[in-house]
C-alpha atoms as a PDB file:
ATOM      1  CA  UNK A   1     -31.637 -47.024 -33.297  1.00  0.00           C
ATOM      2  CA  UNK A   2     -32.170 -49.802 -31.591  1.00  0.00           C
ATOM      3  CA  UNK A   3     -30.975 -53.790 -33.135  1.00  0.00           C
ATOM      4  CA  UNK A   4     -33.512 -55.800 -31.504  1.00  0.00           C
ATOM      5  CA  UNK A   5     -35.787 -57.692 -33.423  1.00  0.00           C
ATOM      6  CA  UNK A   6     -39.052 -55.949 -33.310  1.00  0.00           C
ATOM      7  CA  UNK A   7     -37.054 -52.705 -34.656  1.00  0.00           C
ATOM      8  CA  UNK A   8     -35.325 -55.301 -37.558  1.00  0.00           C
ATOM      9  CA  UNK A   9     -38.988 -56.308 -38.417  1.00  0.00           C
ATOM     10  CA  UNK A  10     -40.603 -52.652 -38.974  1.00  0.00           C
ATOM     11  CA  UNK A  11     -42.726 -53.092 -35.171  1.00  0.00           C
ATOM     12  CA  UNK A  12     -41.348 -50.221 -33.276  1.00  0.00           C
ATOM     13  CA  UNK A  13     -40.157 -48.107 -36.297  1.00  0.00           C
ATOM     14  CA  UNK A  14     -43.138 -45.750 -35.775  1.00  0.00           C
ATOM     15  CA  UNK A  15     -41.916 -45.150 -32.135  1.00  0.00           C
ATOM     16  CA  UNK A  16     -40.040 -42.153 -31.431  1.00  0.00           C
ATOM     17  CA  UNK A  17     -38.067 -41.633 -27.650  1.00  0.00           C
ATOM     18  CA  UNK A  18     -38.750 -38.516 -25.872  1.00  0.00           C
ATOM     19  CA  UNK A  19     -36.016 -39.662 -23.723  1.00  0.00           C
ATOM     20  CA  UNK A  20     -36.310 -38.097 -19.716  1.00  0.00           C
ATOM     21  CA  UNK A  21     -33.367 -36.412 -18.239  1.00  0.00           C
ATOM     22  CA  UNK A  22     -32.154 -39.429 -16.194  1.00  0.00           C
ATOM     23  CA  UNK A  23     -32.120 -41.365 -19.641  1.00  0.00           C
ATOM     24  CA  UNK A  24     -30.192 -39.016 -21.543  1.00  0.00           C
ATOM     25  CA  UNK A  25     -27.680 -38.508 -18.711  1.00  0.00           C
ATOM     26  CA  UNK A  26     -27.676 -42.306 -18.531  1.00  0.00           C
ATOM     27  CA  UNK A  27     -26.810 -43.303 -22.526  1.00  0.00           C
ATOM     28  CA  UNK A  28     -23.538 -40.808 -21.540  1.00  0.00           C
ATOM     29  CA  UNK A  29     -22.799 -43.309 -19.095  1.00  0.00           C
ATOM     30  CA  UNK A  30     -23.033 -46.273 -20.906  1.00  0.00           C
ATOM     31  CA  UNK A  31     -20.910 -44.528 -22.946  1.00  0.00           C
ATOM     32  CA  UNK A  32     -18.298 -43.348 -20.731  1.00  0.00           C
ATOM     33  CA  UNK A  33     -18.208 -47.438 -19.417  1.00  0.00           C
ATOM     34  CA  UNK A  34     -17.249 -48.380 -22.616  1.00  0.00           C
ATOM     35  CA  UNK A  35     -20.019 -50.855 -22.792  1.00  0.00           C
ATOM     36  CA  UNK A  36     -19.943 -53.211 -25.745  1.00  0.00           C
ATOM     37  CA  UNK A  37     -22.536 -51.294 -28.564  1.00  0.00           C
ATOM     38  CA  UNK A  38     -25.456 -54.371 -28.289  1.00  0.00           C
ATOM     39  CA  UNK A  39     -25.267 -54.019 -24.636  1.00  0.00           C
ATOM     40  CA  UNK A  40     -25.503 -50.412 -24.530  1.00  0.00           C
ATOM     41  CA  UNK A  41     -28.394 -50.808 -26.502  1.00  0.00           C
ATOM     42  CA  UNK A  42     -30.182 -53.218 -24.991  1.00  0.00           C
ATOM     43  CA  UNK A  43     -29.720 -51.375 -21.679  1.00  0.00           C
ATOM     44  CA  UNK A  44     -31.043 -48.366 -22.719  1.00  0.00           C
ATOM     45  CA  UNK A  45     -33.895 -50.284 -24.577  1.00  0.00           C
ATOM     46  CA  UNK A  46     -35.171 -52.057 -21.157  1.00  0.00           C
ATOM     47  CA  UNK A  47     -35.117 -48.433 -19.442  1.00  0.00           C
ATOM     48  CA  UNK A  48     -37.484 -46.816 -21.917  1.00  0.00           C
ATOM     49  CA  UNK A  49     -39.861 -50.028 -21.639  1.00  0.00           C
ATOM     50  CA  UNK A  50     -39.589 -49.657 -17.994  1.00  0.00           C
ATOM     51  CA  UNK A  51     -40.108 -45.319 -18.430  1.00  0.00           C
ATOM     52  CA  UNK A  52     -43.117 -46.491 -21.335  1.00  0.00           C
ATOM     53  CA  UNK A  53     -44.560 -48.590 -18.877  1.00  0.00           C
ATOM     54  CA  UNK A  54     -45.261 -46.394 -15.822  1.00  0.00           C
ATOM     55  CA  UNK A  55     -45.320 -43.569 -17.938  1.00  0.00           C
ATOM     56  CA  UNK A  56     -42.500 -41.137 -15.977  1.00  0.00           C
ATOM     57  CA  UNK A  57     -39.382 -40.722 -15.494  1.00  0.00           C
ATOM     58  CA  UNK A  58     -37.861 -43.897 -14.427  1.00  0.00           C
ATOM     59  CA  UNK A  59     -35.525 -41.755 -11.862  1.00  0.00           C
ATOM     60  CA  UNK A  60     -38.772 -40.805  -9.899  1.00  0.00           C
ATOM     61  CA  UNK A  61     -39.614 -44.414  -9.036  1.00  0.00           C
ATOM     62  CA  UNK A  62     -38.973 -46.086  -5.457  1.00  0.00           C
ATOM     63  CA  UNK A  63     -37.120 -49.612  -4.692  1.00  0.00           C
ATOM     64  CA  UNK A  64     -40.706 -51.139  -3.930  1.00  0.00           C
ATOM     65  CA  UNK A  65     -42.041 -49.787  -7.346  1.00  0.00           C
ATOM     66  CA  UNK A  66     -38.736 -51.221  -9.312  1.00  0.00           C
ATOM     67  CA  UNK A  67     -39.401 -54.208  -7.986  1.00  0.00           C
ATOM     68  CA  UNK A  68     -43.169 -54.498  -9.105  1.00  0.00           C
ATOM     69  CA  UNK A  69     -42.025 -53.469 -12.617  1.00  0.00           C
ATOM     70  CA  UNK A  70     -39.113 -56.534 -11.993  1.00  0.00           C
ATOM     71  CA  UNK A  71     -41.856 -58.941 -11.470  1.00  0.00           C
ATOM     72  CA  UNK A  72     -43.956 -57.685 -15.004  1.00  0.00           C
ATOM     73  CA  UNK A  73     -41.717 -58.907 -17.625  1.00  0.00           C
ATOM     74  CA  UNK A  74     -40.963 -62.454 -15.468  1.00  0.00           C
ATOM     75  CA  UNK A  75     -44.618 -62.819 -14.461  1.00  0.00           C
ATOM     76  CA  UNK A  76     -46.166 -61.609 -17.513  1.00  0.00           C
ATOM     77  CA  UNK A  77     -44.072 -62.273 -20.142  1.00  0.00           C
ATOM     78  CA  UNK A  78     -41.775 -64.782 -19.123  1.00  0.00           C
ATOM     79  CA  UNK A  79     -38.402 -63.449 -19.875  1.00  0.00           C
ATOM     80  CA  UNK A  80     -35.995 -66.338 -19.738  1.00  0.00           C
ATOM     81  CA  UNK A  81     -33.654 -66.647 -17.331  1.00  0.00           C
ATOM     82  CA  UNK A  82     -30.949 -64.757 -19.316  1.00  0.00           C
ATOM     83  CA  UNK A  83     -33.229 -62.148 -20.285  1.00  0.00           C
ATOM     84  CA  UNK A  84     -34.029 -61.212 -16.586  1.00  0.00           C
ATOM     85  CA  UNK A  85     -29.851 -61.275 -15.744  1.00  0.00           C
ATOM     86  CA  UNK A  86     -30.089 -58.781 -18.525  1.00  0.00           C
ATOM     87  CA  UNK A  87     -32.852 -56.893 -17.263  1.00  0.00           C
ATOM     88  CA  UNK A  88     -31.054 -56.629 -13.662  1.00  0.00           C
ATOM     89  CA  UNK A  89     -28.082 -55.711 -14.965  1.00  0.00           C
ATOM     90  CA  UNK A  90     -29.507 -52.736 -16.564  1.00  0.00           C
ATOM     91  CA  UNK A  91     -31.646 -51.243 -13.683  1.00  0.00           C
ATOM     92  CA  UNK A  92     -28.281 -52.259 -11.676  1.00  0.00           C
ATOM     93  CA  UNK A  93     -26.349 -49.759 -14.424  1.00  0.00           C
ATOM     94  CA  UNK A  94     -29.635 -46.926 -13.874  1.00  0.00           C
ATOM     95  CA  UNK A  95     -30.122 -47.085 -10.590  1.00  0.00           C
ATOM     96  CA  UNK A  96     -27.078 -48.424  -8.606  1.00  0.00           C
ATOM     97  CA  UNK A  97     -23.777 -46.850 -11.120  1.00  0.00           C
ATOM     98  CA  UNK A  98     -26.117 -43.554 -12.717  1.00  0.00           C
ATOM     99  CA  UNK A  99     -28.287 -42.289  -9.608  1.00  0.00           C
ATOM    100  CA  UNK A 100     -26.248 -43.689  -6.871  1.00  0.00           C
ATOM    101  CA  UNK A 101     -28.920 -46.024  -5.094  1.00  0.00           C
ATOM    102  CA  UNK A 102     -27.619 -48.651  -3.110  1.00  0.00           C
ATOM    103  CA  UNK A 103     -30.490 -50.932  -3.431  1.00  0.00           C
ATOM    104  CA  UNK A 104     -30.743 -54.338  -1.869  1.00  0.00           C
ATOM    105  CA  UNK A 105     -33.692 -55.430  -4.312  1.00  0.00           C
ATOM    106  CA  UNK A 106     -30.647 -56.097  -6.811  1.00  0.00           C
ATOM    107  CA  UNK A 107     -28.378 -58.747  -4.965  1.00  0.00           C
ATOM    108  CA  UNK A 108     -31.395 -60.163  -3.929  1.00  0.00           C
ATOM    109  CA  UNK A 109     -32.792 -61.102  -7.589  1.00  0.00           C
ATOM    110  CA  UNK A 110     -31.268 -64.447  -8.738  1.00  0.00           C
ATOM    111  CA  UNK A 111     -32.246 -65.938 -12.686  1.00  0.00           C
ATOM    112  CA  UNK A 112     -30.250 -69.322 -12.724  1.00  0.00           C
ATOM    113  CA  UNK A 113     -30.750 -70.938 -16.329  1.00  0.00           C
ATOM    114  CA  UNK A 114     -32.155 -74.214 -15.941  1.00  0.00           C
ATOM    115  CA  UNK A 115     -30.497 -76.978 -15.358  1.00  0.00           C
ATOM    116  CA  UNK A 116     -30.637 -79.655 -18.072  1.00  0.00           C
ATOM    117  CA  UNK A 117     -29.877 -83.170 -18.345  1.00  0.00           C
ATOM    118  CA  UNK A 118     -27.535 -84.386 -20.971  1.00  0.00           C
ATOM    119  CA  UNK A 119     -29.686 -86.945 -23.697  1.00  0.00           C
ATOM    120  CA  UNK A 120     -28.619 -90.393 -22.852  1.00  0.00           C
ATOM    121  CA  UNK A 121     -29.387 -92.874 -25.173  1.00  0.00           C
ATOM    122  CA  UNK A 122     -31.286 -96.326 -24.674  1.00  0.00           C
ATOM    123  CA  UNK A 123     -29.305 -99.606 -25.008  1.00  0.00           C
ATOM    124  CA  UNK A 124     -31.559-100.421 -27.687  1.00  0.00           C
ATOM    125  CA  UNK A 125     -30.389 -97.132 -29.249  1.00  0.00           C
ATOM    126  CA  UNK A 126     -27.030 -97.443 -28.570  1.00  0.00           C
ATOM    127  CA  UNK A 127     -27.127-100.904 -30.153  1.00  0.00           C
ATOM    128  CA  UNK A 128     -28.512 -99.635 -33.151  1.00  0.00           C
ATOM    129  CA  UNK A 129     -25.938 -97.004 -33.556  1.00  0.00           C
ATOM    130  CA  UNK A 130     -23.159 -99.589 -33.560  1.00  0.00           C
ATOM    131  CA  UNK A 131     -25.487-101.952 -35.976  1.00  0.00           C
ATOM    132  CA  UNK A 132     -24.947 -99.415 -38.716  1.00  0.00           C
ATOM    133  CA  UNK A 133     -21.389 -98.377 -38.304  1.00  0.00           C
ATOM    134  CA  UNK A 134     -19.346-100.459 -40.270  1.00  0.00           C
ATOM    135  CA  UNK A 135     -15.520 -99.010 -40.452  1.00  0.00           C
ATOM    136  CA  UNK A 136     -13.811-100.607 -37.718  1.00  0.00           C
ATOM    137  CA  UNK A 137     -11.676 -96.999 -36.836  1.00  0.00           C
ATOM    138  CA  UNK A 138     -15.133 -95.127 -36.045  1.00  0.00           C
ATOM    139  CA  UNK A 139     -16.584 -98.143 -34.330  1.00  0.00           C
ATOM    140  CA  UNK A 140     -12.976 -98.177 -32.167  1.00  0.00           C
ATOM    141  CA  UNK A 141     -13.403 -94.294 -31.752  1.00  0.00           C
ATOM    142  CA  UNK A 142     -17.540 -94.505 -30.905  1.00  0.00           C
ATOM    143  CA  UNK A 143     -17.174 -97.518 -28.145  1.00  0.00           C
ATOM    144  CA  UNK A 144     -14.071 -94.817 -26.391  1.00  0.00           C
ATOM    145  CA  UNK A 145     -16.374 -92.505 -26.522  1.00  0.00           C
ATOM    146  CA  UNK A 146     -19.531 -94.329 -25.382  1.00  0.00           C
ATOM    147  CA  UNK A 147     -17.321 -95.683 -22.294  1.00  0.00           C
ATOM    148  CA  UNK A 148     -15.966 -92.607 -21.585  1.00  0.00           C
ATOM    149  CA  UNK A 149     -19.187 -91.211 -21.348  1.00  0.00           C
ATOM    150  CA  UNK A 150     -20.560 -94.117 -19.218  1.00  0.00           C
ATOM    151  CA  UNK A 151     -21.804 -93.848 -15.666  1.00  0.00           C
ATOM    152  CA  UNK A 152     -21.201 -97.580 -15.093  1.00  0.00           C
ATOM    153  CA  UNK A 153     -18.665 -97.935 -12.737  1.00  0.00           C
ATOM    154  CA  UNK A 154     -17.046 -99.914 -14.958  1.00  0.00           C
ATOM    155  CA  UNK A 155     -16.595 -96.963 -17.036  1.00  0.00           C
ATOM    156  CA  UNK A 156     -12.707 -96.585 -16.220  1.00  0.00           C
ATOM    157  CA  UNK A 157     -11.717 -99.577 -17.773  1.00  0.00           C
ATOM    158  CA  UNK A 158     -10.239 -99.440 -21.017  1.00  0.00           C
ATOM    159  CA  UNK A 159     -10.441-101.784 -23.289  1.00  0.00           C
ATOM    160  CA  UNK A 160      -7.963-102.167 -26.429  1.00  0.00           C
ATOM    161  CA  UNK A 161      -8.072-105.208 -28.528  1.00  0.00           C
ATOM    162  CA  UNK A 162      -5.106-105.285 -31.200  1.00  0.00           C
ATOM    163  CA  UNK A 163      -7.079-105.596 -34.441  1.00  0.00           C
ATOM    164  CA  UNK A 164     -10.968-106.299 -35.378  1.00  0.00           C
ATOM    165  CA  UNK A 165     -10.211-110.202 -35.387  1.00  0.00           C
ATOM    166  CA  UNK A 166      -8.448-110.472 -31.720  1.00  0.00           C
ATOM    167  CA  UNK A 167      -9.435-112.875 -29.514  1.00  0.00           C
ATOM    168  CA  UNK A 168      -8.196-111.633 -26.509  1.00  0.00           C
ATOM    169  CA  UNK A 169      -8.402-107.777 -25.034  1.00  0.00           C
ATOM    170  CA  UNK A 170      -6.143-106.305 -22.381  1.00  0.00           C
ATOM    171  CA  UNK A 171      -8.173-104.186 -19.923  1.00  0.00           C
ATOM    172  CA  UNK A 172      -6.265-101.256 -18.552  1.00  0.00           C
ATOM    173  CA  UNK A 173      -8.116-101.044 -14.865  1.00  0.00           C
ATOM    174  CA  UNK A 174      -7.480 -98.054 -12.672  1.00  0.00           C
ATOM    175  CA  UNK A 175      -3.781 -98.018 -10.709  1.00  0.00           C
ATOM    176  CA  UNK A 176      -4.050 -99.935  -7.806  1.00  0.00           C
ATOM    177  CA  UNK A 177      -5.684-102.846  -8.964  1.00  0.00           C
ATOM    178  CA  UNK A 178      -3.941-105.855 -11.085  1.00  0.00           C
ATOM    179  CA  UNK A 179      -4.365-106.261 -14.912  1.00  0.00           C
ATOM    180  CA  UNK A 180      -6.455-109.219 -16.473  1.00  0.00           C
ATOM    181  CA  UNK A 181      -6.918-110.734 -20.092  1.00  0.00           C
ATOM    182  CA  UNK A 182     -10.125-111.330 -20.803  1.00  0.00           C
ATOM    183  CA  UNK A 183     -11.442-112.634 -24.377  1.00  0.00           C
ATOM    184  CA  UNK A 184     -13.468-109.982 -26.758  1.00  0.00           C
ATOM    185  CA  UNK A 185     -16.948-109.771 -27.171  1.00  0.00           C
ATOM    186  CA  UNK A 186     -17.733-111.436 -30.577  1.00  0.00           C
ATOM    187  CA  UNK A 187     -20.153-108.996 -33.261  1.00  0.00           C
END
């Protein structure tokens, strides 16, 4: 029985697998390969869409026809990245490990996630943040972390004042250069 979530939510429970040879032979080998249970399933789940789909055998299907069927859940409906590395792995497990095809079409197929950038926050933000923190330990802790996270190149200086009412700070500047005291920034 399959744990995806159409099968948790009562979709697919009416479905029943009249599972070809190649399918049956190939749930022994994602047996054999010890495959964690949720990949194993999902595995076999993808080959039985794919077998559903062009309604055969899955075994009886060219590299030019796996490919076309590669395309239809990217193209139509837009499996994320991760779910087309998933996808590829498991026609890499049927057709590459189980019939023994040595197909290009698989090291050729790339899914890189997205690349994100990390949220950086405004000054005007940032200003407000430190507005409304009032504990002088988590506003010492927040500005390390603020200028550690800084792409100023200022960023690698430290600054460490001894106590909320000093009026001098000692900068720590990167080896190589010479120290300085330089007076706090009032609040």
């Amino acid at each position: 029985m399959s744990s995806h979530k159409s099968t948790a939510r009562g979709h697919a429970a009416t479905a029943t697998h009249v599972d070809h040879d190649s399918v049956a032979r190939f749930v022994e080998l994602l047996k054999l390969r010890s495959l964690a249970a949720s990949t194993q399933s999902e595995y076999l789940r993808y080959i039985r869409k794919l077998a559903t789909r062009v309604g055969r055998d899955p075994a009886s299907l060219d590299e030019a026809q796996v490919r076309a069927n590669l395309l239809h859940p990217k193209e139509a409906h837009h499996y994320s990245p991760s779910s087309m590395r998933t996808a590829v792995a498991a026609l890499v497990a049927f057709y590459n490990l189980h019939l023994g095809r040595e197909w290009k079409l698989f090291s050729l197929v790339r899914s890189p996630s997205a690349q994100t950038l990390p949220q950086v926050l405004t000054g005007a933000e940032v200003a407000r943040f430190f507005a409304v923190v009032r504990e002088e330990r988590f506003i010492v802790i927040f500005r390390l972390i603020y200028a550690c996270g800084s792409a100023r190149p200022s960023a690698s200086r430290w600054v460490i004042c001894a106590a909320a009412n000093a009026s001098t700070c000692a900068p720590r500047w990167p080896s190589g250069t010479r120290s300085a005291i330089s007076p706090c920034r009032q609040r």
